[in-house]
PDB file of N, CA and C in Angstrom:
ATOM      1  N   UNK A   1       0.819  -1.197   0.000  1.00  0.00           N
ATOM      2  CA  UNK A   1       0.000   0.000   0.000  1.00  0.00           C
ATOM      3  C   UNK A   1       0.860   1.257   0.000  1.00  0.00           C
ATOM      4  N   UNK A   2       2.045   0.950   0.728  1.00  0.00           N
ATOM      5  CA  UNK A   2       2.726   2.851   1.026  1.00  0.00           C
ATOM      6  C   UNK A   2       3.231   2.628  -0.422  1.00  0.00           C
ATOM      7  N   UNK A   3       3.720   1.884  -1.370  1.00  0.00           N
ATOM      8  CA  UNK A   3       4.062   1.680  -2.768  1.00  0.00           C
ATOM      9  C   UNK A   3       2.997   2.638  -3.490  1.00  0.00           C
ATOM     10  N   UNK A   4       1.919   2.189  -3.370  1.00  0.00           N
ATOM     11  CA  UNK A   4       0.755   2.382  -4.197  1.00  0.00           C
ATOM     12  C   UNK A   4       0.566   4.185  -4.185  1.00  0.00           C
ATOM     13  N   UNK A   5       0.470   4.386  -2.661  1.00  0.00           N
ATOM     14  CA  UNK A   5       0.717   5.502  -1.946  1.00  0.00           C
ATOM     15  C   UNK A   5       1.342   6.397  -2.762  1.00  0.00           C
ATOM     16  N   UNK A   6       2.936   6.187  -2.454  1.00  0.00           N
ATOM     17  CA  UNK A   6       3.766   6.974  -3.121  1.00  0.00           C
ATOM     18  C   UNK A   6       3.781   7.440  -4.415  1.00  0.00           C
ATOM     19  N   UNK A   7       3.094   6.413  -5.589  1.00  0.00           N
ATOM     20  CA  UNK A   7       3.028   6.201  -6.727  1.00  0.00           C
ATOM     21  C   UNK A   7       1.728   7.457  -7.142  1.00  0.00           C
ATOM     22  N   UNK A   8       0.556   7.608  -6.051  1.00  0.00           N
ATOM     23  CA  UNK A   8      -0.389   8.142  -6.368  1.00  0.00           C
ATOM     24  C   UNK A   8      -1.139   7.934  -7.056  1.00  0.00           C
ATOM     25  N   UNK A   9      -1.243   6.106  -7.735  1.00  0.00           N
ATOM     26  CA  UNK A   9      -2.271   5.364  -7.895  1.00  0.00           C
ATOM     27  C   UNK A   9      -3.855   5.903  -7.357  1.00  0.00           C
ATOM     28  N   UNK A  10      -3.574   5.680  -5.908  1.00  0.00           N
ATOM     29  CA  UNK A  10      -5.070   5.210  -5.170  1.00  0.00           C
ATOM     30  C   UNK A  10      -5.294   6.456  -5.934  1.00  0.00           C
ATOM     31  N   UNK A  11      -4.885   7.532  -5.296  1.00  0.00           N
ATOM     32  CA  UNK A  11      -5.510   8.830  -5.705  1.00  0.00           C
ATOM     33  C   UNK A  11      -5.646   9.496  -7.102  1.00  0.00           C
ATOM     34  N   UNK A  12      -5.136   8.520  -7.450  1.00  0.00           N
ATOM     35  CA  UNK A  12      -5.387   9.435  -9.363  1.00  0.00           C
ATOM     36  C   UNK A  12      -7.189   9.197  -9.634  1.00  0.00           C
ATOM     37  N   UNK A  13      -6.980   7.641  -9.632  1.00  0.00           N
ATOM     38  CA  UNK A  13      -7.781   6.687  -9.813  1.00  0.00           C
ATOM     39  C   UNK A  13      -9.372   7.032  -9.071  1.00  0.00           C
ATOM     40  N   UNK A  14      -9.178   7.266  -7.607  1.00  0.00           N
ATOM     41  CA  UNK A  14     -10.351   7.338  -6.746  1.00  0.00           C
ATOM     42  C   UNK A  14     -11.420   7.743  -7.824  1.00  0.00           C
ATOM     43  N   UNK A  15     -10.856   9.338  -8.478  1.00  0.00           N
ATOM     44  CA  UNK A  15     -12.028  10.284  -8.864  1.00  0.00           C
ATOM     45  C   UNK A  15     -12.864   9.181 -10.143  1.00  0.00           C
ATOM     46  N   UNK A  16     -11.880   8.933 -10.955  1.00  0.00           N
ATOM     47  CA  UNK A  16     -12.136   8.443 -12.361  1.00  0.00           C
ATOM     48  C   UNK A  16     -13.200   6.969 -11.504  1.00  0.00           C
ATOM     49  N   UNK A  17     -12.609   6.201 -10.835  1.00  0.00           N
ATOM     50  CA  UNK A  17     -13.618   5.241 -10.103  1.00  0.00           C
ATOM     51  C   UNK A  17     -14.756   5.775  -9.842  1.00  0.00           C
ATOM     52  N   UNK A  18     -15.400   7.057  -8.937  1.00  0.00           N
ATOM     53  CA  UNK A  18     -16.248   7.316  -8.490  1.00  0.00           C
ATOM     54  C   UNK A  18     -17.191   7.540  -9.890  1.00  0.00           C
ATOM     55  N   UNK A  19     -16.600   8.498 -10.893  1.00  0.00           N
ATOM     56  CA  UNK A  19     -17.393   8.631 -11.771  1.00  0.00           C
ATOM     57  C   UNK A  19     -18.213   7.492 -12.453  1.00  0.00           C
ATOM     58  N   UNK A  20     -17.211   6.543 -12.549  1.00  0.00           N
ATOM     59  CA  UNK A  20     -17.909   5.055 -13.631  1.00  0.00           C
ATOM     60  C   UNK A  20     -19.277   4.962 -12.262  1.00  0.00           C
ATOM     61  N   UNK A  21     -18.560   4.850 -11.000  1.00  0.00           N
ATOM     62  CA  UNK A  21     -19.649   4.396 -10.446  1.00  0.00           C
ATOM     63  C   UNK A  21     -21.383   5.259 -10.585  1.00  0.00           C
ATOM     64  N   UNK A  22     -20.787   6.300 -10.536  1.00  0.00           N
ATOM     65  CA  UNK A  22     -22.003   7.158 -10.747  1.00  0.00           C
ATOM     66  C   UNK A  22     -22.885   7.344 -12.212  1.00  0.00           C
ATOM     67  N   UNK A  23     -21.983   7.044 -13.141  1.00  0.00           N
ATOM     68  CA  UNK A  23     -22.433   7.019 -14.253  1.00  0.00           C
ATOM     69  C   UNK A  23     -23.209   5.206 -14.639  1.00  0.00           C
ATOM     70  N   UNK A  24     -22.685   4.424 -13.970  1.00  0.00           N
ATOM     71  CA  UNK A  24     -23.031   2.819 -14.484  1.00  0.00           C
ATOM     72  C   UNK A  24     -24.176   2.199 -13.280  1.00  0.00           C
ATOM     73  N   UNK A  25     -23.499   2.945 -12.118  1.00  0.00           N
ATOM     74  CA  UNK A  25     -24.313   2.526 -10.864  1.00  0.00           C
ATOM     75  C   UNK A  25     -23.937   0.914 -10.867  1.00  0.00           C
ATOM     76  N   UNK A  26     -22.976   0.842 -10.948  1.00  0.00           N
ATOM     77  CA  UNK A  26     -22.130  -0.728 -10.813  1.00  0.00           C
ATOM     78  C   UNK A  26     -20.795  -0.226 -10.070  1.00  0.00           C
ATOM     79  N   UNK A  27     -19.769  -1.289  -8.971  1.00  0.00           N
ATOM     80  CA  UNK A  27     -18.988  -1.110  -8.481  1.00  0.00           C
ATOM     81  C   UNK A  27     -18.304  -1.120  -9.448  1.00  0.00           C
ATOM     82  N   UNK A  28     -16.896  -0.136  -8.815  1.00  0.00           N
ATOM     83  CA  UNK A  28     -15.717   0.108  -9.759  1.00  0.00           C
ATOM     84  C   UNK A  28     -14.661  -0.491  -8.634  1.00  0.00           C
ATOM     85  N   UNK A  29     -13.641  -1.637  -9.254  1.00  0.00           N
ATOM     86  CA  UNK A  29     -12.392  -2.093  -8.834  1.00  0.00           C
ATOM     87  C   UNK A  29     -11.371  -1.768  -9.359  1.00  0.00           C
ATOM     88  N   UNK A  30     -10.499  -1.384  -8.134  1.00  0.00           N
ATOM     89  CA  UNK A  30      -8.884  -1.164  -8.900  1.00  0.00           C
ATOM     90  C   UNK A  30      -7.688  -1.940  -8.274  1.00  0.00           C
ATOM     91  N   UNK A  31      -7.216  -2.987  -9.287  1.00  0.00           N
ATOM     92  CA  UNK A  31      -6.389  -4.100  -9.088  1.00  0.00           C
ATOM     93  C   UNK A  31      -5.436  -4.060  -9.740  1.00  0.00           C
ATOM     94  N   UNK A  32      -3.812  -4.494  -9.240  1.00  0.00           N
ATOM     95  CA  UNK A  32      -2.537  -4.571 -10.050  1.00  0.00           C
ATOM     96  C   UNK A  32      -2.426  -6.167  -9.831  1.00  0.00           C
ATOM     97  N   UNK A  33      -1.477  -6.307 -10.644  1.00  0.00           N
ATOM     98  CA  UNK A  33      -0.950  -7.489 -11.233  1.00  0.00           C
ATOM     99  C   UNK A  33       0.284  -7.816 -10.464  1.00  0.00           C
ATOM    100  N   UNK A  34       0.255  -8.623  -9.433  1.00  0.00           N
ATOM    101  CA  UNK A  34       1.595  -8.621  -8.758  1.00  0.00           C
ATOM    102  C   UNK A  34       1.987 -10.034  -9.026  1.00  0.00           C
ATOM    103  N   UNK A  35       2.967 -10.646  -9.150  1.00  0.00           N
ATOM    104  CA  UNK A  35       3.918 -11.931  -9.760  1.00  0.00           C
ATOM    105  C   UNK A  35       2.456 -12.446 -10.732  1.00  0.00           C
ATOM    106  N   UNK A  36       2.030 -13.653 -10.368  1.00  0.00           N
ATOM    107  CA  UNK A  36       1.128 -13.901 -10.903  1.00  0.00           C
ATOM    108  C   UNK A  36      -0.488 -13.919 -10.238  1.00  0.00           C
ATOM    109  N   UNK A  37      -0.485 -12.743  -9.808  1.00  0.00           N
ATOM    110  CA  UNK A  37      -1.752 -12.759  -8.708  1.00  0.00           C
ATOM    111  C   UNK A  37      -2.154 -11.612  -9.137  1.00  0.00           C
ATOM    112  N   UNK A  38      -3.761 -11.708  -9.227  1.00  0.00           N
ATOM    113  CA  UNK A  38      -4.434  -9.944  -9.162  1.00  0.00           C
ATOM    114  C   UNK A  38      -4.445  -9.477  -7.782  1.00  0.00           C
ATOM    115  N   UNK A  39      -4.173  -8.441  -7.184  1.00  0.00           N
ATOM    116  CA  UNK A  39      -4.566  -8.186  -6.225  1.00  0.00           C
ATOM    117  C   UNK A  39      -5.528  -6.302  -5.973  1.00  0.00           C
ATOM    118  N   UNK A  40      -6.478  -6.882  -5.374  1.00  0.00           N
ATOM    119  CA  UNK A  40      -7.590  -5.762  -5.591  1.00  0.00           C
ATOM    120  C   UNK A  40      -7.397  -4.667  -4.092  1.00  0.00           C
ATOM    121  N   UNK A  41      -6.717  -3.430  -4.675  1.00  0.00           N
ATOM    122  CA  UNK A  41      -6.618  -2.390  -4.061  1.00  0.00           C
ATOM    123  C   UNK A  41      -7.326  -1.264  -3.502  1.00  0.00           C
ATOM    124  N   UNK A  42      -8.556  -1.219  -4.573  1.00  0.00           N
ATOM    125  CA  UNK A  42      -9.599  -0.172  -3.930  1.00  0.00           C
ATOM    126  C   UNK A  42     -10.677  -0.665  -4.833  1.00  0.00           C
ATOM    127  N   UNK A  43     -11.625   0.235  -3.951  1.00  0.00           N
ATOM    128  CA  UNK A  43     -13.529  -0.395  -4.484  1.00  0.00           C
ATOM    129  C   UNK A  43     -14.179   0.931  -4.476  1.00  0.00           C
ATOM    130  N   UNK A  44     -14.791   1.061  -5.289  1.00  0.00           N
ATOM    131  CA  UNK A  44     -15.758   2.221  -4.970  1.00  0.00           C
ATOM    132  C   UNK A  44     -17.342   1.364  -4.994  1.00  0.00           C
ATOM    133  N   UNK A  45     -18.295   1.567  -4.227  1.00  0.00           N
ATOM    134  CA  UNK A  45     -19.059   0.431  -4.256  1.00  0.00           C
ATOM    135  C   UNK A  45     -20.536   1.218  -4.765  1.00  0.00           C
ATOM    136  N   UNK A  46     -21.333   0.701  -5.567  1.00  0.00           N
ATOM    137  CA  UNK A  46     -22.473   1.614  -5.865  1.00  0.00           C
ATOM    138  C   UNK A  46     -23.533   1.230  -4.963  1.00  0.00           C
ATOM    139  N   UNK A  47     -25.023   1.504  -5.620  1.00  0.00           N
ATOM    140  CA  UNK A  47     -25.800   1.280  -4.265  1.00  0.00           C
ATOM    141  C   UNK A  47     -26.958   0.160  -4.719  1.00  0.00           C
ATOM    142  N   UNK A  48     -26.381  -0.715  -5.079  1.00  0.00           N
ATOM    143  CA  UNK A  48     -26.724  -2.038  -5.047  1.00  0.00           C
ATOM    144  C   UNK A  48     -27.528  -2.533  -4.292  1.00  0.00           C
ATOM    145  N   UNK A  49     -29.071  -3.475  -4.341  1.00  0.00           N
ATOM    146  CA  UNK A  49     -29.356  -4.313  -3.003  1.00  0.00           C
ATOM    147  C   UNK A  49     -28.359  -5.695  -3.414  1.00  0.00           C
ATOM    148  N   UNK A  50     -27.970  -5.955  -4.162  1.00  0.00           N
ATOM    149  CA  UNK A  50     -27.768  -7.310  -4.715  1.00  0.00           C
ATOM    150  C   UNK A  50     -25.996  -6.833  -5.326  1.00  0.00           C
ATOM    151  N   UNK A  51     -25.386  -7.333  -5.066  1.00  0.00           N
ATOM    152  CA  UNK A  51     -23.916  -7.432  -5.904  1.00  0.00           C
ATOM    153  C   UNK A  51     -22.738  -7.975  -5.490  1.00  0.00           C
ATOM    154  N   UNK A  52     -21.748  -8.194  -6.375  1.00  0.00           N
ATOM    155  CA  UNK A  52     -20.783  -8.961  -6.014  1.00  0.00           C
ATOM    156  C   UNK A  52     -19.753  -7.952  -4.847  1.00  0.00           C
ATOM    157  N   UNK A  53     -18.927  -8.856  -4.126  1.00  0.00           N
ATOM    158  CA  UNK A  53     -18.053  -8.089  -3.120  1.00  0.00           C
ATOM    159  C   UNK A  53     -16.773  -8.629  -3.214  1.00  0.00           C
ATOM    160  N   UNK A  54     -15.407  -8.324  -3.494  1.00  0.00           N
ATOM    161  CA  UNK A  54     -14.732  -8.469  -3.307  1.00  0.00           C
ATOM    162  C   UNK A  54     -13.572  -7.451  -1.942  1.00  0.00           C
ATOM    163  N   UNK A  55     -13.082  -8.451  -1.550  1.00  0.00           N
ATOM    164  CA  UNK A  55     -12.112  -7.577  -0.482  1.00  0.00           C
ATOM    165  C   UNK A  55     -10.815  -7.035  -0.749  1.00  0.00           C
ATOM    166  N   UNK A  56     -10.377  -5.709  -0.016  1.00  0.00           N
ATOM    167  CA  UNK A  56      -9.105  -5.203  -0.626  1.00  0.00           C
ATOM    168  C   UNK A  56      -8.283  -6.399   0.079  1.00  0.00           C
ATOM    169  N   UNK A  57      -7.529  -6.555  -1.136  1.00  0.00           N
ATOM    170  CA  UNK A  57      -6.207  -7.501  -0.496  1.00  0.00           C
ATOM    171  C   UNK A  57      -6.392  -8.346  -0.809  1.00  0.00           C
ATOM    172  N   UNK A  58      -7.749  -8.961  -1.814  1.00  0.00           N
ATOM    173  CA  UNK A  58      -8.046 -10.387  -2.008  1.00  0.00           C
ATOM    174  C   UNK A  58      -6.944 -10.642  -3.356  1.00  0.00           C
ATOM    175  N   UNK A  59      -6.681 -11.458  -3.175  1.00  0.00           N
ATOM    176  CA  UNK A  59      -5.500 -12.427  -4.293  1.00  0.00           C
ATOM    177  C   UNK A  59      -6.430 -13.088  -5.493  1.00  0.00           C
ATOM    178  N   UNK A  60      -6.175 -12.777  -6.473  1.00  0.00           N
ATOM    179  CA  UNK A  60      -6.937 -13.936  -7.569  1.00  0.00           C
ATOM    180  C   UNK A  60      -5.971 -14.348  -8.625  1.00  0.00           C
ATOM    181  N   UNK A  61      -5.972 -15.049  -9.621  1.00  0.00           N
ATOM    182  CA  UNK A  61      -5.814 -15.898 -10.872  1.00  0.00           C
ATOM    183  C   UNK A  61      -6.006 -15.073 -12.143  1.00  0.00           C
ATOM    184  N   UNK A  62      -5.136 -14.066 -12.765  1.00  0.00           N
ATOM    185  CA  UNK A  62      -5.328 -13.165 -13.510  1.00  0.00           C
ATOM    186  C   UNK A  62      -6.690 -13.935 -14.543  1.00  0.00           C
ATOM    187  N   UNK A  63      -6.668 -15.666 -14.343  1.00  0.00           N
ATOM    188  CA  UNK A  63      -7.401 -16.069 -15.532  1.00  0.00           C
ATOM    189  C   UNK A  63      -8.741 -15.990 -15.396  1.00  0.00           C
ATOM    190  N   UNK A  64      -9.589 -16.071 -13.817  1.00  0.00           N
ATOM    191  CA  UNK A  64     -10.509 -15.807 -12.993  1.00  0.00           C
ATOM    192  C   UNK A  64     -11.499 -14.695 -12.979  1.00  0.00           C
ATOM    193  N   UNK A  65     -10.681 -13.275 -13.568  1.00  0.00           N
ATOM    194  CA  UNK A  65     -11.613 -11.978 -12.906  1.00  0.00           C
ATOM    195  C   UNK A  65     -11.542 -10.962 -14.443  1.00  0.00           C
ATOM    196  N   UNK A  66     -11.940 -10.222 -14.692  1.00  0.00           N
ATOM    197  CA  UNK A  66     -12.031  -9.687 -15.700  1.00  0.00           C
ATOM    198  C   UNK A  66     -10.781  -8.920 -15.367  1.00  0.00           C
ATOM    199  N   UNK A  67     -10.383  -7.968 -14.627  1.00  0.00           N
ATOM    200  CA  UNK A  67      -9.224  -7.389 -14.569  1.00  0.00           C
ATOM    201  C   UNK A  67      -7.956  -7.756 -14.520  1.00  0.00           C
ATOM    202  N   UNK A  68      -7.508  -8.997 -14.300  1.00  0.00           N
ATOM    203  CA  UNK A  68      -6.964  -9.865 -14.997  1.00  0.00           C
ATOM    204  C   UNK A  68      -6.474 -10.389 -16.376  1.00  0.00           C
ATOM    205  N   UNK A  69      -7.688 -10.492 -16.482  1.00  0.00           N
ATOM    206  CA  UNK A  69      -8.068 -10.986 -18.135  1.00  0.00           C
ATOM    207  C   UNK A  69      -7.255  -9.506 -18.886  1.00  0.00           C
ATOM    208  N   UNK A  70      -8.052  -8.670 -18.428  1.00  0.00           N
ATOM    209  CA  UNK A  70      -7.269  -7.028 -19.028  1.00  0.00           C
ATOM    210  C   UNK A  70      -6.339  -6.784 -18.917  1.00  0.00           C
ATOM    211  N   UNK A  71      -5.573  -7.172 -17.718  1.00  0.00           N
ATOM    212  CA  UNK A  71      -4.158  -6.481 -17.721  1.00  0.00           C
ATOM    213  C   UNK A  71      -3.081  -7.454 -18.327  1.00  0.00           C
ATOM    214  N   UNK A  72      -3.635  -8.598 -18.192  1.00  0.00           N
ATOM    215  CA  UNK A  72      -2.593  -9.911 -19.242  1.00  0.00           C
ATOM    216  C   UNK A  72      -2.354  -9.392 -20.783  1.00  0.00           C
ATOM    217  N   UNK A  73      -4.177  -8.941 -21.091  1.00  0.00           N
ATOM    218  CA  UNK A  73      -4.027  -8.593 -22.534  1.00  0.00           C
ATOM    219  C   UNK A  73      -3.724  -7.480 -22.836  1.00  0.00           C
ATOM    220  N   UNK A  74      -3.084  -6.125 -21.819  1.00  0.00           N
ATOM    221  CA  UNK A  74      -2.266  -4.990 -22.111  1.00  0.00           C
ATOM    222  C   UNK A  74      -0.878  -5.461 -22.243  1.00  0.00           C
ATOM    223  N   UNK A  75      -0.625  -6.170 -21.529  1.00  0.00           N
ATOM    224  CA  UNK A  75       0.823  -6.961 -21.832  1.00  0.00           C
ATOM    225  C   UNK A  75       0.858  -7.838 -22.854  1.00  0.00           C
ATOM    226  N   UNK A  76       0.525  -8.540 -24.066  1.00  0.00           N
ATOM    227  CA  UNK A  76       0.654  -8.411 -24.838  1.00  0.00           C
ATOM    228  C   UNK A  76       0.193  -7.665 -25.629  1.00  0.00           C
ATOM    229  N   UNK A  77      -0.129  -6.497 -26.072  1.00  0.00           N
ATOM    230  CA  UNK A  77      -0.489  -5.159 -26.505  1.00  0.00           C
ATOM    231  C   UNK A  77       0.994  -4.601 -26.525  1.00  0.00           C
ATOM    232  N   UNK A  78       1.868  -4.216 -25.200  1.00  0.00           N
ATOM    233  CA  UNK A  78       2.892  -3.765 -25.038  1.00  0.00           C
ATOM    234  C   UNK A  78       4.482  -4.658 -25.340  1.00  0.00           C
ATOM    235  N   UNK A  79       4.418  -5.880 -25.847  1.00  0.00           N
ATOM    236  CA  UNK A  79       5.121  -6.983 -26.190  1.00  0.00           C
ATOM    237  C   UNK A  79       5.487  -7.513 -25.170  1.00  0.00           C
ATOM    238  N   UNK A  80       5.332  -7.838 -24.064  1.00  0.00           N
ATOM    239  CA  UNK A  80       5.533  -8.433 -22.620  1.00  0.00           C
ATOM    240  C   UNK A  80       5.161  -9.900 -22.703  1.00  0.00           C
ATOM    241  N   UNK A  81       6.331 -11.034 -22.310  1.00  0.00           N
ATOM    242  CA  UNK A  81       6.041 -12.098 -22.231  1.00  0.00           C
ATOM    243  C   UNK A  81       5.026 -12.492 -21.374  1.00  0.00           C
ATOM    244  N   UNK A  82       3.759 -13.426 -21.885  1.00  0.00           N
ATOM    245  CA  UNK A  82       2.701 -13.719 -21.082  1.00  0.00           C
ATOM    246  C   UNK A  82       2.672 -15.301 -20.588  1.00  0.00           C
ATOM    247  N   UNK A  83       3.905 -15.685 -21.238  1.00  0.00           N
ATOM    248  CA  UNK A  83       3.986 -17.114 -20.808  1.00  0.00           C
ATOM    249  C   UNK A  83       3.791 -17.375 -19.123  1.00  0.00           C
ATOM    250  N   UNK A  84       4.005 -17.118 -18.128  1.00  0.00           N
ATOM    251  CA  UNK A  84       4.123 -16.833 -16.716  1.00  0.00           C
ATOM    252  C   UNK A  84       2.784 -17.357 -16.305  1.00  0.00           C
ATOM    253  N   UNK A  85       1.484 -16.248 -16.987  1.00  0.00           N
ATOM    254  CA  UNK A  85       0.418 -16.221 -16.881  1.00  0.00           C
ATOM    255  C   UNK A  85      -0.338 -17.050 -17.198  1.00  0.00           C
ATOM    256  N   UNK A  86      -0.280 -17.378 -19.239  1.00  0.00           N
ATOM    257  CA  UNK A  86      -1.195 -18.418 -19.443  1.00  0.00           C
ATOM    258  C   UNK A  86      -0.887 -20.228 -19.184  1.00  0.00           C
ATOM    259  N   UNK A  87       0.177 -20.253 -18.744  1.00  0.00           N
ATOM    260  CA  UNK A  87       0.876 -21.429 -18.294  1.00  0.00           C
ATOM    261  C   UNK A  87       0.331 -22.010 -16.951  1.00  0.00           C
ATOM    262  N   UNK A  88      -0.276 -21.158 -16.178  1.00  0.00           N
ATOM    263  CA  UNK A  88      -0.895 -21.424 -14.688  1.00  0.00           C
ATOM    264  C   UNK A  88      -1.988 -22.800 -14.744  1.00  0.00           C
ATOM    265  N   UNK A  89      -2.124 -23.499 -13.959  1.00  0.00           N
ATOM    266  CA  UNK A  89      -2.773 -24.520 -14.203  1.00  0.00           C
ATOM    267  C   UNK A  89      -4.444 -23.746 -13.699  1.00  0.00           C
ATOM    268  N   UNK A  90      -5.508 -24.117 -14.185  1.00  0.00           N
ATOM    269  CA  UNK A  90      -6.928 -23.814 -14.049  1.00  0.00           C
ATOM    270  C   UNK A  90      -7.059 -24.369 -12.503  1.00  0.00           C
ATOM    271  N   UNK A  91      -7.748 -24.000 -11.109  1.00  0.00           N
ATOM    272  CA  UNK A  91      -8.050 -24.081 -10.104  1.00  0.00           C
ATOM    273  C   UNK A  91      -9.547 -23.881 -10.121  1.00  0.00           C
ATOM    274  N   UNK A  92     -10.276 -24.668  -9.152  1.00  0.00           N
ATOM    275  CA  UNK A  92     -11.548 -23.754  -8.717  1.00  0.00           C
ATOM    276  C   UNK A  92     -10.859 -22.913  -7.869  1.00  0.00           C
ATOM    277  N   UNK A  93     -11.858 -21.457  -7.143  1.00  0.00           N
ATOM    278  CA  UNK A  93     -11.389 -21.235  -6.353  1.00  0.00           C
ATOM    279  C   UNK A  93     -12.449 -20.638  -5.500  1.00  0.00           C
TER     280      UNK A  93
END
């Protein structure tokens, strides 16, 4: 987090999050890609009776979550080996 901090991630991001939320009225997640794990850093949450929840700090399977799925396929976009990633064996989880 003091990484993220320093970087000024959380805070770039917050505003641009709040907006989707206000505009879609669906939660907005913001997750990096650490070794081979998503890990989900901030939530802006809309006002849902019914919706999915994920926790900050939760770990996932880039192959698992849509943001995942996205940031694998910016890396190859940017020529970045993805072998790491699609090599992972399939889990429930």
């Amino acid at each position: 987090q003091n990484y993220l901090k320093q970087t000024g991630l959380l805070r770039q991001a917050r505003p641009i999050m709040e907006e989707l939320v206000s505009k879609c009225n669906e939660n907005a997640y913001l997750s990096v890609l650490r070794g081979q794990k998503v890990v989900y850093i901030d939530v802006v949450e809309a006002n849902q009776p019914v919706r999915v929840v994920s926790r900050i700090g939760a770990q996932l399977p880039p192959y698992c979550c849509a943001s995942g799925k996205a940031q694998v396929a910016a890396l190859v976009e940017i020529g970045e080996d993805i072998e790491k990633y699609v090599a992972l064996p399939l889990k429930a989880i």
